[in-house]
N, C-alpha and C. Protein backbone atom coordinates (compact mmCIF):
# COMPACT_ATOMS: atom_id res chain seq x y z
N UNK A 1 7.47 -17.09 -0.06
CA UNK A 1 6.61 -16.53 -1.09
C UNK A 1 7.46 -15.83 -2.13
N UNK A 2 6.89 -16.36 -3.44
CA UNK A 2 8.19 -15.72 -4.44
C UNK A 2 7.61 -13.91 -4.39
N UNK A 3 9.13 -13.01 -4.96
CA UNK A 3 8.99 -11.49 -4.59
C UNK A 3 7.82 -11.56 -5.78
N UNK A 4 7.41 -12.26 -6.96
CA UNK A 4 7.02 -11.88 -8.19
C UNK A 4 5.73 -11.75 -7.67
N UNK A 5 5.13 -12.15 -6.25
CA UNK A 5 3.63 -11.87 -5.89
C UNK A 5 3.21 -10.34 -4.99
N UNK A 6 2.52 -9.75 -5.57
CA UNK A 6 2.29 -8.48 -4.80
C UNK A 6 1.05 -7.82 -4.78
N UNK A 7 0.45 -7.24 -4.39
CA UNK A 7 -0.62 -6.86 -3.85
C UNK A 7 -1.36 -7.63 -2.76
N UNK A 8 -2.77 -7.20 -3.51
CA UNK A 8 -3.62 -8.05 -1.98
C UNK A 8 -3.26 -10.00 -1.91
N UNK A 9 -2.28 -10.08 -3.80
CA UNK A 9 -1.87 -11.34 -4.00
C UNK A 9 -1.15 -12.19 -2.23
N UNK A 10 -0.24 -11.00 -2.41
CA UNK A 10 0.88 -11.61 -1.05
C UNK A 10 0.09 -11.45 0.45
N UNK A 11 -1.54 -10.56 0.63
CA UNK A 11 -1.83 -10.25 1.78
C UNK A 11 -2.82 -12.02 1.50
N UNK A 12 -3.16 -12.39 0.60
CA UNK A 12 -3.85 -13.78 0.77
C UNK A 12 -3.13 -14.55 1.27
N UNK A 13 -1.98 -14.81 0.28
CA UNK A 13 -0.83 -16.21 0.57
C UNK A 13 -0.49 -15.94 2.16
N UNK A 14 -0.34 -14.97 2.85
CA UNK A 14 -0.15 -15.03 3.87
C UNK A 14 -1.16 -15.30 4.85
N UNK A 15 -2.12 -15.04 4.90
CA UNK A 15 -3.58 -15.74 5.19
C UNK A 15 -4.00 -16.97 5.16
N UNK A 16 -3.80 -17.74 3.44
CA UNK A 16 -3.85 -18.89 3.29
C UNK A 16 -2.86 -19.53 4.24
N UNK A 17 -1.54 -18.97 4.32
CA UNK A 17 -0.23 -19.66 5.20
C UNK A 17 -0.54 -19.75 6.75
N UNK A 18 -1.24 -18.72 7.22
CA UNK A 18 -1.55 -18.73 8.34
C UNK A 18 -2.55 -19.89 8.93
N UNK A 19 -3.41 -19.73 8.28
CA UNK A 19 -4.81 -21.09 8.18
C UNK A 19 -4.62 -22.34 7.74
N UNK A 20 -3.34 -22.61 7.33
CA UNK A 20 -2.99 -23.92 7.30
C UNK A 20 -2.32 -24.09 8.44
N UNK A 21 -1.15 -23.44 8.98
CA UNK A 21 -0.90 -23.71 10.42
C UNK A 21 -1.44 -24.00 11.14
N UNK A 22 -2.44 -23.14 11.53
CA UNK A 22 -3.80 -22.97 12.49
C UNK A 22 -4.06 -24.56 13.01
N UNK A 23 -4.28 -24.84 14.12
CA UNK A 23 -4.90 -26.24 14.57
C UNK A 23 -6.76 -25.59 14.70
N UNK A 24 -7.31 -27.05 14.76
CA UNK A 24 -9.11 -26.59 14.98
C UNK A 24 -9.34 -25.54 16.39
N UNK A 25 -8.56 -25.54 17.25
CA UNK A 25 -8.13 -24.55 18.39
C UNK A 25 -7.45 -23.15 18.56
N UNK A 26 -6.51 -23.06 17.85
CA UNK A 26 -5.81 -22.15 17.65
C UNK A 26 -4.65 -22.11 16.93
N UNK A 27 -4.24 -20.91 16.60
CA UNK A 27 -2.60 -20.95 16.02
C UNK A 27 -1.61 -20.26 17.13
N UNK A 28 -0.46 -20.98 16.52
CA UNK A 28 0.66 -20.97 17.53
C UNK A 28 1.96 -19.99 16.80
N UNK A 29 2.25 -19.65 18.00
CA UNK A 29 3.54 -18.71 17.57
C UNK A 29 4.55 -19.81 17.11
N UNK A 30 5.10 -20.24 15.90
CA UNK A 30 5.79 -21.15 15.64
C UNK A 30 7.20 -20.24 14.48
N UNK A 31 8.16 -21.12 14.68
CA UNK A 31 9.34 -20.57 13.47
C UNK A 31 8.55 -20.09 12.04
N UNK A 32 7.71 -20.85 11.62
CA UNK A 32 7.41 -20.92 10.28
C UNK A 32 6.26 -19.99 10.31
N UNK A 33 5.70 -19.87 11.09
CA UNK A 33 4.79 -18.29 11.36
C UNK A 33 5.57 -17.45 11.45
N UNK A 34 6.65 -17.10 12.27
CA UNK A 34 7.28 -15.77 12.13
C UNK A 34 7.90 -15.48 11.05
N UNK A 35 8.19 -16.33 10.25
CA UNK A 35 9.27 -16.25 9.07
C UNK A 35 8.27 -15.93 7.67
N UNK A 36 6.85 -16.88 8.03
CA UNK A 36 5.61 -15.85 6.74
C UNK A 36 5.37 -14.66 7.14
N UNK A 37 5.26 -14.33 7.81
CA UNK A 37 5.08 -12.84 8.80
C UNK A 37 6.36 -11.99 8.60
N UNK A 38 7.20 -12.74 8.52
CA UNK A 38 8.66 -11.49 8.57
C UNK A 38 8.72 -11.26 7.31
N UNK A 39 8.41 -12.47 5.77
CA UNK A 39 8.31 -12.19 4.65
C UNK A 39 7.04 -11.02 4.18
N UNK A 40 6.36 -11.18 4.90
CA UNK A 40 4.96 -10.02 4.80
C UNK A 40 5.34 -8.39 4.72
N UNK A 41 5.93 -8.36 5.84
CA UNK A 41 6.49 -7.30 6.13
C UNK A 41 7.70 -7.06 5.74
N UNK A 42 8.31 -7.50 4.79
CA UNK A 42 9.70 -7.38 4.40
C UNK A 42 9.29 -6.56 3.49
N UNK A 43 7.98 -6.60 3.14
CA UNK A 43 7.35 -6.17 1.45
C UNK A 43 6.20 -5.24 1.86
N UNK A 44 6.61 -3.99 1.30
CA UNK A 44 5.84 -2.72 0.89
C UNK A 44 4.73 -2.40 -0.07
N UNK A 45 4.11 -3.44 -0.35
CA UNK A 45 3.21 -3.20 -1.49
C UNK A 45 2.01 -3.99 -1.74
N UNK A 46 1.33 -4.25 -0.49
CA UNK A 46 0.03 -4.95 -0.29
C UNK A 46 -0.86 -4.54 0.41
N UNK A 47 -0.53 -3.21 1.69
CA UNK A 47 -1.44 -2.93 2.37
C UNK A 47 -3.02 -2.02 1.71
N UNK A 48 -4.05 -2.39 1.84
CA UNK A 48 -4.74 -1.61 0.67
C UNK A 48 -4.77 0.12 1.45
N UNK A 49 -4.91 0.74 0.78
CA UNK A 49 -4.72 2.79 0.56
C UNK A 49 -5.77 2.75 1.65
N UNK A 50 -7.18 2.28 1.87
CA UNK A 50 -7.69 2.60 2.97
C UNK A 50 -7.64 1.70 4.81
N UNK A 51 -6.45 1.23 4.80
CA UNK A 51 -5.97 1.07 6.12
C UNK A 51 -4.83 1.25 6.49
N UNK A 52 -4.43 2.52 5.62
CA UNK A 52 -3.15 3.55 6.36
C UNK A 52 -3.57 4.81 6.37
N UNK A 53 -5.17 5.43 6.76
CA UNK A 53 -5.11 6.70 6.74
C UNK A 53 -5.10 6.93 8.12
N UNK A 54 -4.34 7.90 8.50
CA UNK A 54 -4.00 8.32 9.63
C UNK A 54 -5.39 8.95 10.34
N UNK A 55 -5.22 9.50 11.74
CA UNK A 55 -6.29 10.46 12.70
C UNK A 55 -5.31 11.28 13.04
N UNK A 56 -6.07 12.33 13.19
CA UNK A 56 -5.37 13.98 13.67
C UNK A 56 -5.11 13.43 14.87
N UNK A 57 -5.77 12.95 15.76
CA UNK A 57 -5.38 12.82 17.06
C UNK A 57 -5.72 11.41 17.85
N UNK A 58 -5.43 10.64 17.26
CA UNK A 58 -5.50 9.22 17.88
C UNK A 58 -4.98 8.07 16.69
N UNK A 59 -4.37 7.17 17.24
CA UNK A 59 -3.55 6.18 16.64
C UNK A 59 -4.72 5.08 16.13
N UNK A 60 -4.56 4.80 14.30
CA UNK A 60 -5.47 3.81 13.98
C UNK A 60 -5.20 2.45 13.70
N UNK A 61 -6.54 1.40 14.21
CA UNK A 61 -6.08 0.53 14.42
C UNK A 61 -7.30 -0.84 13.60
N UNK A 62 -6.96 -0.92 11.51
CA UNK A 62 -7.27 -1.01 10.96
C UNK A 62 -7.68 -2.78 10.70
N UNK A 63 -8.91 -3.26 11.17
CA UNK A 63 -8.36 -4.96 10.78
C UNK A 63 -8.54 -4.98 9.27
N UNK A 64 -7.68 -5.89 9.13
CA UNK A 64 -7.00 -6.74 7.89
C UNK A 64 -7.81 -7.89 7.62
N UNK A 65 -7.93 -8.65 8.59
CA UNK A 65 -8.63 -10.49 8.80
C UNK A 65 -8.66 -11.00 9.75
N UNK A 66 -9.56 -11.33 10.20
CA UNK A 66 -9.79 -12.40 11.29
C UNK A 66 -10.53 -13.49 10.74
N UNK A 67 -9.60 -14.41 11.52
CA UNK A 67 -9.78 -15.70 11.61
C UNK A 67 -11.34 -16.35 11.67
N UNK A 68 -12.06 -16.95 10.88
CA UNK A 68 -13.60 -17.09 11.26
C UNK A 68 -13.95 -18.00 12.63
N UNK A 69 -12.64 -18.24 12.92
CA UNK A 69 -12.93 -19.02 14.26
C UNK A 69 -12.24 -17.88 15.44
N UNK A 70 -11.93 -17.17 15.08
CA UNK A 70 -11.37 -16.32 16.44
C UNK A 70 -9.77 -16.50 16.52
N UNK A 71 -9.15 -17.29 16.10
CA UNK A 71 -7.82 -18.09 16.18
C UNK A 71 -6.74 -17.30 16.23
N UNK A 72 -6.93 -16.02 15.03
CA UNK A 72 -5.73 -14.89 14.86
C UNK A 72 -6.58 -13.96 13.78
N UNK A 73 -5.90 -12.72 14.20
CA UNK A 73 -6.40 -11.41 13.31
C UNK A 73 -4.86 -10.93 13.00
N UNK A 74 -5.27 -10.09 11.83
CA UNK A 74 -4.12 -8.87 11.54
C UNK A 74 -4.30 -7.77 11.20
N UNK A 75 -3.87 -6.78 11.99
CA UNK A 75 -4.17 -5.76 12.40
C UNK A 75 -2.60 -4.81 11.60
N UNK A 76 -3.90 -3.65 10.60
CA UNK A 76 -2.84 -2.61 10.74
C UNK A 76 -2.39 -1.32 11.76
N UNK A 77 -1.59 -1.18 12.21
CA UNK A 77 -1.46 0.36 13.31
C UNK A 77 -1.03 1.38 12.39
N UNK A 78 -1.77 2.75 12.12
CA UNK A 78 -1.23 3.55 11.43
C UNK A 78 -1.40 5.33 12.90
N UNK A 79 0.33 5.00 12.85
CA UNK A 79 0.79 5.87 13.67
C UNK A 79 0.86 7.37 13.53
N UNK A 80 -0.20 8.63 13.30
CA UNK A 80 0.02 10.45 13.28
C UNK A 80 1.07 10.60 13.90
N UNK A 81 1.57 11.63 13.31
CA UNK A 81 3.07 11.90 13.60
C UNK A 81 3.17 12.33 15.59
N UNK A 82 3.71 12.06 16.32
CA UNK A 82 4.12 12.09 18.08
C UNK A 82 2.73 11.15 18.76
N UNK A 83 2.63 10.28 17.84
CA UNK A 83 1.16 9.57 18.45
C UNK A 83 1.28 8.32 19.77
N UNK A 84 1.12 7.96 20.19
CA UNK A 84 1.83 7.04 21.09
C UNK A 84 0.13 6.01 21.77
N UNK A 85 0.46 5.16 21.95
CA UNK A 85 -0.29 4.03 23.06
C UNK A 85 -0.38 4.45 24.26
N UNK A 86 -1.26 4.42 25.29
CA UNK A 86 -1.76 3.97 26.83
C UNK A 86 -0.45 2.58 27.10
N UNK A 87 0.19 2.81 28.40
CA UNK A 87 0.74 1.65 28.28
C UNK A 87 -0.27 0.11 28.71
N UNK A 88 0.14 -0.73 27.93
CA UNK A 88 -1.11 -1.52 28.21
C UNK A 88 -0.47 -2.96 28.25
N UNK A 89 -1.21 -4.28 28.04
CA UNK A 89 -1.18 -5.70 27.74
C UNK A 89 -2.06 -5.55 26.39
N UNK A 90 -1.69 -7.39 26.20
CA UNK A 90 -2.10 -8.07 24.80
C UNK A 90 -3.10 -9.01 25.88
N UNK A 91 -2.88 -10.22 26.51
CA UNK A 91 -3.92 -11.16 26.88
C UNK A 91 -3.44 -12.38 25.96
N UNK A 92 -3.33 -12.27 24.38
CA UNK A 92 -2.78 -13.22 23.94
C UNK A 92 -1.71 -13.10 23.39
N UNK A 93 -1.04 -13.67 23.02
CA UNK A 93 0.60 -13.51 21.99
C UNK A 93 0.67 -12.77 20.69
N UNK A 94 1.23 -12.14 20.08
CA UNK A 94 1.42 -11.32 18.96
C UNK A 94 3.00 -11.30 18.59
N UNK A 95 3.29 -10.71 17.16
CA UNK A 95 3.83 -10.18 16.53
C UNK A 95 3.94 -9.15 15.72
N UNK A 96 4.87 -8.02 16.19
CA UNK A 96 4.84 -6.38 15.48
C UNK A 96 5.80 -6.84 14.43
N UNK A 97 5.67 -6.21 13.22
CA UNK A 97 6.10 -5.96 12.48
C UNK A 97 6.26 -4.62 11.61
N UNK A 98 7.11 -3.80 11.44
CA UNK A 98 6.91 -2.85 11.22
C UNK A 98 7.30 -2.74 9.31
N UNK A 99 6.21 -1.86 8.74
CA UNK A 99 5.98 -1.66 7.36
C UNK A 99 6.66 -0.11 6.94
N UNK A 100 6.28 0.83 7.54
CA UNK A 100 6.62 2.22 6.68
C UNK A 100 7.04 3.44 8.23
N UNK A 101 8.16 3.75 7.95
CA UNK A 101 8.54 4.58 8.96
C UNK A 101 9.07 3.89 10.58
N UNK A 102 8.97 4.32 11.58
CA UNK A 102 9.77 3.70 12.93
C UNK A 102 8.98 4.15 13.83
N UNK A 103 8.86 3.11 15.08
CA UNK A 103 8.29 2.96 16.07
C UNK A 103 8.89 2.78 17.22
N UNK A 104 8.79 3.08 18.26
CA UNK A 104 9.47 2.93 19.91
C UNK A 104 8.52 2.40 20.36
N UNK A 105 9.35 0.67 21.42
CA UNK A 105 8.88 0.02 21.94
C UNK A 105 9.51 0.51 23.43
N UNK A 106 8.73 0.62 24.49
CA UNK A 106 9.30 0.78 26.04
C UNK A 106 8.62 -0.43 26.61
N UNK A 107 9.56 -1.39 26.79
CA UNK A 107 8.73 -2.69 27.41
C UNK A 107 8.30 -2.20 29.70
N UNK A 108 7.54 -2.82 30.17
CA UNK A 108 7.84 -2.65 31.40
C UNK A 108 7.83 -3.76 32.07
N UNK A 109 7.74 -4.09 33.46
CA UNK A 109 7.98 -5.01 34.08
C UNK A 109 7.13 -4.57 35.53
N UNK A 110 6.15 -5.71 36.06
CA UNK A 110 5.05 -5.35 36.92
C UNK A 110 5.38 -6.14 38.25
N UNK A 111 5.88 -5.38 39.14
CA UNK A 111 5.89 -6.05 40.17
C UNK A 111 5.01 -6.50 41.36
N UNK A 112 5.05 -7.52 42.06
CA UNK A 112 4.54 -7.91 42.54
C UNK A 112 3.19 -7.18 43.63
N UNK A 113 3.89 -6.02 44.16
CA UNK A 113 3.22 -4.99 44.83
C UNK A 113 2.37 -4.04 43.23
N UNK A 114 2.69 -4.27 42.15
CA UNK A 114 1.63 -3.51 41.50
C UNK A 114 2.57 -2.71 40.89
N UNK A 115 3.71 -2.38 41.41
CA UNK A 115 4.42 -1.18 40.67
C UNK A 115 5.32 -1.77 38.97
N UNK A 116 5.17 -0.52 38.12
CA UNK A 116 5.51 -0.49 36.83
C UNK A 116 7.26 0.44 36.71
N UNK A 117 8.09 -0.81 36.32
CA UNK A 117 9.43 -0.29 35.97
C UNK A 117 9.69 -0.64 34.46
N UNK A 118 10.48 0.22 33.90
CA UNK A 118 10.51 -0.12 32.62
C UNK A 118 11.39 -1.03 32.49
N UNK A 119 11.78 -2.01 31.66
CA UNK A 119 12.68 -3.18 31.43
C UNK A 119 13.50 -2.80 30.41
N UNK A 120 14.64 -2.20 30.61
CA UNK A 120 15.35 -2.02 29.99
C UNK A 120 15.07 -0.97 28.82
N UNK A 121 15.81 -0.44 27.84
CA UNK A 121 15.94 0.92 27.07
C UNK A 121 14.86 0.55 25.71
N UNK A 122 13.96 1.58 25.63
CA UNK A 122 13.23 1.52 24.34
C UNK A 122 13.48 0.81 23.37
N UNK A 123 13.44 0.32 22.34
CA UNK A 123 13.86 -0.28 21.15
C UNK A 123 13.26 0.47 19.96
N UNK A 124 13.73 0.48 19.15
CA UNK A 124 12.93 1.17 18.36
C UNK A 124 13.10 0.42 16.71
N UNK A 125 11.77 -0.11 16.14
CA UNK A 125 11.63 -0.90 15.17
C UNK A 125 11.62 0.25 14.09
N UNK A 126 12.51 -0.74 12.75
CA UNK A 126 12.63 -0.18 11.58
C UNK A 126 12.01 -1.38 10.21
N UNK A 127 11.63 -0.41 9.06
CA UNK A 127 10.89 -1.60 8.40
C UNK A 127 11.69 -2.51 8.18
N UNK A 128 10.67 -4.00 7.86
CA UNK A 128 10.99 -5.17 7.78
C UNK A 128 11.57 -5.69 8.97
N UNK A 129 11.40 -5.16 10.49
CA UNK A 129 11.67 -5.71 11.28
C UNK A 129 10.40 -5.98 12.39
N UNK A 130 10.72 -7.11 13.08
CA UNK A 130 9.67 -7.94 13.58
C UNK A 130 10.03 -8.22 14.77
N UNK A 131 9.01 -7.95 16.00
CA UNK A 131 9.03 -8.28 17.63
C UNK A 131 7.86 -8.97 18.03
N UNK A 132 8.59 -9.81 18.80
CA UNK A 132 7.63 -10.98 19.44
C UNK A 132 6.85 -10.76 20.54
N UNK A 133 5.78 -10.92 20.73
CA UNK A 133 5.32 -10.13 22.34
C UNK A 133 4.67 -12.30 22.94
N UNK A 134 4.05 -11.83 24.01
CA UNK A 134 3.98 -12.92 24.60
C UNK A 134 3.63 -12.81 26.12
N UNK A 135 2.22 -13.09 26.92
CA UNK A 135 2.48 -12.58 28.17
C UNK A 135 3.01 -13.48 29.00
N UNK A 136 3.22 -14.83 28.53
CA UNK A 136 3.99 -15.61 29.27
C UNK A 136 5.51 -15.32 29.75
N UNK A 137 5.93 -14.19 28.73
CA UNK A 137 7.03 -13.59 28.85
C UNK A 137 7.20 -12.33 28.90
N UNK A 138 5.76 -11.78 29.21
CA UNK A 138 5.81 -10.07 29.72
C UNK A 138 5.71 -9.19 28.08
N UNK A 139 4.07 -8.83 28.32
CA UNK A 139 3.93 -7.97 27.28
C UNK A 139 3.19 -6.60 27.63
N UNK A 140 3.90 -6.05 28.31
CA UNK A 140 3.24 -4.97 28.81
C UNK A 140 4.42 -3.73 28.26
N UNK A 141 3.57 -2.51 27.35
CA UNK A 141 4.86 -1.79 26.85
C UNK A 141 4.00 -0.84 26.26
N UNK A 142 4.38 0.17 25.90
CA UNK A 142 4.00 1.52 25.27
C UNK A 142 4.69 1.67 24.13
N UNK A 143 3.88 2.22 23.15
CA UNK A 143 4.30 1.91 21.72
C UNK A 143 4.09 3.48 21.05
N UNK A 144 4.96 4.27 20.61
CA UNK A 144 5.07 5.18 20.36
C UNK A 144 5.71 5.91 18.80
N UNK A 145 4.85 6.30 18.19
CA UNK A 145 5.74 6.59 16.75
C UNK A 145 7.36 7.23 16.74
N UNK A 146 8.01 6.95 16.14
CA UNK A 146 9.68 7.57 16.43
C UNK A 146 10.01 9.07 15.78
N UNK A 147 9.02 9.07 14.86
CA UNK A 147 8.48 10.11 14.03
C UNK A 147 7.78 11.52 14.53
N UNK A 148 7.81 12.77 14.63
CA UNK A 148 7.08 13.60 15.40
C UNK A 148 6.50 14.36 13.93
N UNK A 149 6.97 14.38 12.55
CA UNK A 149 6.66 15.13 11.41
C UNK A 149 5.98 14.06 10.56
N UNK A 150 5.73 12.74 10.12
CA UNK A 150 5.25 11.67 9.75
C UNK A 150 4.60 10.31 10.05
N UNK A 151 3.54 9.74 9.34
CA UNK A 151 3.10 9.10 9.78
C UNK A 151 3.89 7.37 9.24
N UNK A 152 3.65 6.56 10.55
CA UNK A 152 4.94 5.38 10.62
C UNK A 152 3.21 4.30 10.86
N UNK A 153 3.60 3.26 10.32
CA UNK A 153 2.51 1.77 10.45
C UNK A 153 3.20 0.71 10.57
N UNK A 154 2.52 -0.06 11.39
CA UNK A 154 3.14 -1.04 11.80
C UNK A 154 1.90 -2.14 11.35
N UNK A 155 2.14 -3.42 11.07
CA UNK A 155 1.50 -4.58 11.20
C UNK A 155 1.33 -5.59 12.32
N UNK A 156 0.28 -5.85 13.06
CA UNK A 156 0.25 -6.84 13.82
C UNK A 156 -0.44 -7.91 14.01
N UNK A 157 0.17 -9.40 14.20
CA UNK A 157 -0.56 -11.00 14.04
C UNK A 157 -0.98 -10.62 15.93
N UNK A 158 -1.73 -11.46 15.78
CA UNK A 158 -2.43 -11.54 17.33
C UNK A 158 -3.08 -13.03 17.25
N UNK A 159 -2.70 -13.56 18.41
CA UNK A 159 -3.29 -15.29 18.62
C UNK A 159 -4.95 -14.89 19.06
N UNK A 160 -5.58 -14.10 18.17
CA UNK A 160 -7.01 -13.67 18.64
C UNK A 160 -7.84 -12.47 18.12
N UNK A 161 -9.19 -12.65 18.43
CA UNK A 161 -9.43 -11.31 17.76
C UNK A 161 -9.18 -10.37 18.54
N UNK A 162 -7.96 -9.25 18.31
CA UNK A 162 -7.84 -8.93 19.36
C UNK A 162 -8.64 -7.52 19.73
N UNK A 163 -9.30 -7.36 18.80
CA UNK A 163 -10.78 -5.90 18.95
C UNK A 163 -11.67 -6.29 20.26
N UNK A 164 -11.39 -7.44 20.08
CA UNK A 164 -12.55 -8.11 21.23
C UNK A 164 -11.82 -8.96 22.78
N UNK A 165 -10.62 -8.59 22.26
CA UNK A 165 -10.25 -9.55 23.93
C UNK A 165 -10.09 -8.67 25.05
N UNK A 166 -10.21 -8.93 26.17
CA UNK A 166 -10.57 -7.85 27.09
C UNK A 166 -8.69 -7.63 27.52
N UNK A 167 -8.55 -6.80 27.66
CA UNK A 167 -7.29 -6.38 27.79
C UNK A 167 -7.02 -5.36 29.52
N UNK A 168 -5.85 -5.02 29.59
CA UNK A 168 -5.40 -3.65 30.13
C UNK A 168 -4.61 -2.97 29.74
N UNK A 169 -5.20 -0.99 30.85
CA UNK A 169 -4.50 -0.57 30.37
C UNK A 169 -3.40 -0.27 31.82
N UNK A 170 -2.20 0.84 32.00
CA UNK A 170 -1.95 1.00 33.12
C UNK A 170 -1.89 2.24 33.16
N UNK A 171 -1.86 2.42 34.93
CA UNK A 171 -1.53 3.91 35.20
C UNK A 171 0.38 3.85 35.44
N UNK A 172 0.86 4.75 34.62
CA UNK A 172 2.51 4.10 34.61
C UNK A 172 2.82 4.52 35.97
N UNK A 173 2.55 5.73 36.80
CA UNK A 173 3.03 5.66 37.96
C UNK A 173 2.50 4.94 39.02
N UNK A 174 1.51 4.30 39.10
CA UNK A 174 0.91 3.52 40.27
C UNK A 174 0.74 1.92 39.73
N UNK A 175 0.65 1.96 38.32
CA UNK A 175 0.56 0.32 38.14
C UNK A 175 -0.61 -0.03 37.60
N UNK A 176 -1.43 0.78 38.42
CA UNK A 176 -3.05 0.58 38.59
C UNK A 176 -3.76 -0.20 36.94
N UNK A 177 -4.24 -1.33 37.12
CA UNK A 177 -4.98 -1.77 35.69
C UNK A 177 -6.12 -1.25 35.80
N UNK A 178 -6.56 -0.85 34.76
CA UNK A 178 -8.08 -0.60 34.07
C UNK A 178 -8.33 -1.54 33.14
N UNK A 179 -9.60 -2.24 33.03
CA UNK A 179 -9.77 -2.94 31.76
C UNK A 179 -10.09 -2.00 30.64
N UNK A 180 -9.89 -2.76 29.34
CA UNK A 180 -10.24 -1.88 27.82
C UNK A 180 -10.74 -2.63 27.01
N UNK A 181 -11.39 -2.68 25.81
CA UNK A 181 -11.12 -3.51 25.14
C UNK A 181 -11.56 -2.82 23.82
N UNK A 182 -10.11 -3.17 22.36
CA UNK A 182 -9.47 -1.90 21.65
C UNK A 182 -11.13 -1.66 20.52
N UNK A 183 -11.34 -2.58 19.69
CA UNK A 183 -12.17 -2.43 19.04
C UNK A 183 -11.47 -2.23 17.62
N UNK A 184 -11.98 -1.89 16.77
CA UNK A 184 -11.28 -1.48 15.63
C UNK A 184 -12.04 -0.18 15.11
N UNK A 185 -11.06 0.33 13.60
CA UNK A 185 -10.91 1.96 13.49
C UNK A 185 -12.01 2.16 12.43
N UNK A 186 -12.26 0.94 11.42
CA UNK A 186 -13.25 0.70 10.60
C UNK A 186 -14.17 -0.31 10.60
N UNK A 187 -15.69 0.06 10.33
CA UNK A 187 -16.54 -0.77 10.47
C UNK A 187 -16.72 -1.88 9.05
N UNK A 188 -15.01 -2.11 8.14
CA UNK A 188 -15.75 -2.37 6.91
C UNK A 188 -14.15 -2.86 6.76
N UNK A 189 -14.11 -4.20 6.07
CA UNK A 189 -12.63 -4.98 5.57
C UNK A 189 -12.37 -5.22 4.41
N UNK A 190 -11.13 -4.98 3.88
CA UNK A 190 -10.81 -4.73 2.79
C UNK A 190 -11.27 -5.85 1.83
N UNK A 191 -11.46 -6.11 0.84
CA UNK A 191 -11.98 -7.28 0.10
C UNK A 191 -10.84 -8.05 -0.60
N UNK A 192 -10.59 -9.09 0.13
CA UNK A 192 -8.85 -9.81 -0.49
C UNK A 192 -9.81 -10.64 -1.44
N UNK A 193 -10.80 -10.98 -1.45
CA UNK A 193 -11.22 -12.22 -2.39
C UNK A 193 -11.91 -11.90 -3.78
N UNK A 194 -12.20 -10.84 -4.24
CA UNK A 194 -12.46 -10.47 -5.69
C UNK A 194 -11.26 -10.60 -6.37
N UNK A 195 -10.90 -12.18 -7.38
CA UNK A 195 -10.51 -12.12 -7.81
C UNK A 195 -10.42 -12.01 -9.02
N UNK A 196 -11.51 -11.80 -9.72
CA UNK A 196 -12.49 -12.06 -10.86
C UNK A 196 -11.79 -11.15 -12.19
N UNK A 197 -11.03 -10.41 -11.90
CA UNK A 197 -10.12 -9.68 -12.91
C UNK A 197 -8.72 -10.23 -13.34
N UNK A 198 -8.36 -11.50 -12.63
CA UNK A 198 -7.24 -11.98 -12.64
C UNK A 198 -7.98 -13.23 -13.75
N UNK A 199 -8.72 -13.79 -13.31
CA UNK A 199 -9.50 -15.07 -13.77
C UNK A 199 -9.65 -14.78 -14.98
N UNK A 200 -10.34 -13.71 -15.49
CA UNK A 200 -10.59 -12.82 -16.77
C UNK A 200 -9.90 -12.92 -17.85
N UNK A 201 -8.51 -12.77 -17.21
CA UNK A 201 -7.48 -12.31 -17.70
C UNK A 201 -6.97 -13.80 -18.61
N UNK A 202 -7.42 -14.34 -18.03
CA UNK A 202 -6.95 -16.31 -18.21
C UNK A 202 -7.55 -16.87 -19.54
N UNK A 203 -9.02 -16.06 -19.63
CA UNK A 203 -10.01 -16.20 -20.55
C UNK A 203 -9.86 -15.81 -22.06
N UNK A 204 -9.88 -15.99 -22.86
CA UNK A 204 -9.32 -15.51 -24.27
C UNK A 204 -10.72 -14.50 -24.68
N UNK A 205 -10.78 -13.68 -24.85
CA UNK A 205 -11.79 -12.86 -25.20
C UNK A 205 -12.23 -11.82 -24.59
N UNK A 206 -12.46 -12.32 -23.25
CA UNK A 206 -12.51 -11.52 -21.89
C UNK A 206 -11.77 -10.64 -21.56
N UNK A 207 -12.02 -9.50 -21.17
CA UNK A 207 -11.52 -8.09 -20.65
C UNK A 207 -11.15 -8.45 -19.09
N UNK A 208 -10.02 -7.90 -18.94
CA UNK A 208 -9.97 -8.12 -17.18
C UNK A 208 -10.69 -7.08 -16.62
């Protein structure tokens, strides 16, 4: 996507990009998905002003678009400063991408008897960088702002709607799953398709 596109311009093309991938079934975590997705997030200047307002005390979790078939959503996370996740699962595949400020990933690893070890040392995402989740390959992890004085957002693709897929969460010392299922933070989506001021603009006479 050329840099010269910005606003809700670049949150379409990436939409449009997504929905052409898409099979009548679903979309797939593919090279050329992560790489529209890593271009998304490379770029600071499309998320609209009302799906980064933070909560005093709980982490928000803003949809962007879903798919009219269920296929994939994108989801903004806007992280209050020491805010952190339940450690939990996805159910389907995703990609974090992180937009403004830093995030800590603690992946874990579920053993067979039920017990939760962490897999190796936190990671901690900086903007324009992008992590793959996947439960075929273990997506169970706690997600935590890196930030304790500011608020940090992250972007996330999900092979689903994921407000609605039934998920878990865990108890980190026993393992124990609970089901959840996340929902979203607003009852109302941003409007990518009024484009009627651009069109305007095309028109000789017409005011945008």
């Amino acid at each position: 996507m050329p840099d010269s596109v910005t606003g809700l311009d670049r949150l379409r093309c990436f939409i449009a990009t997504a929905t052409r991938l898409a099979t009548p079934d679903a979309l797939a975590q593919t090279p050329a998905l992560q790489a529209a997705f890593a271009d998304l997030v490379r770029h600071d200047d499309w998320l609209p002003d009302a799906c980064t307002a933070p909560h005093p005390q709980y982490y928000q979790q803003y949809l962007l678009h879903c798919d009219p078939l269920e296929r994939f959503s994108l989801v903004s996370f806007v992280w209050g400063p020491g805010q952190f996740t339940p450690v939990h699962d996805h159910e389907v595949w995703g990609y974090v991408g992180m937009l403004r400020g830093a995030e800590i990933n603690q992946r874990y690893v579920r053993h067979a008897d039920g017990r939760l070890t962490a897999a190796g040392e936190p990671t901690t995402l900086q903007p324009g960088d992008v992590e793959r989740l996947s439960p075929q390959e273990g997506d169970i992890h706690r997600v935590s702002n890196a930030f304790a004085d500011r608020v940090s957002i992250s972007v996330h693709l999900y092979g689903g709607n994921i407000g609605a897929v039934s998920r878990h969460v865990y108890d980190p010392e026993t393992g124990q799953p609970k089901p959840f299922v996340s929902g979203y933070s607003s009852p109302s989506l941003p409007n990518l398709w009024d484009r009627s001021a651009a069109v305007r603009a095309t028109i000789p006479g017409l005011k945008a």
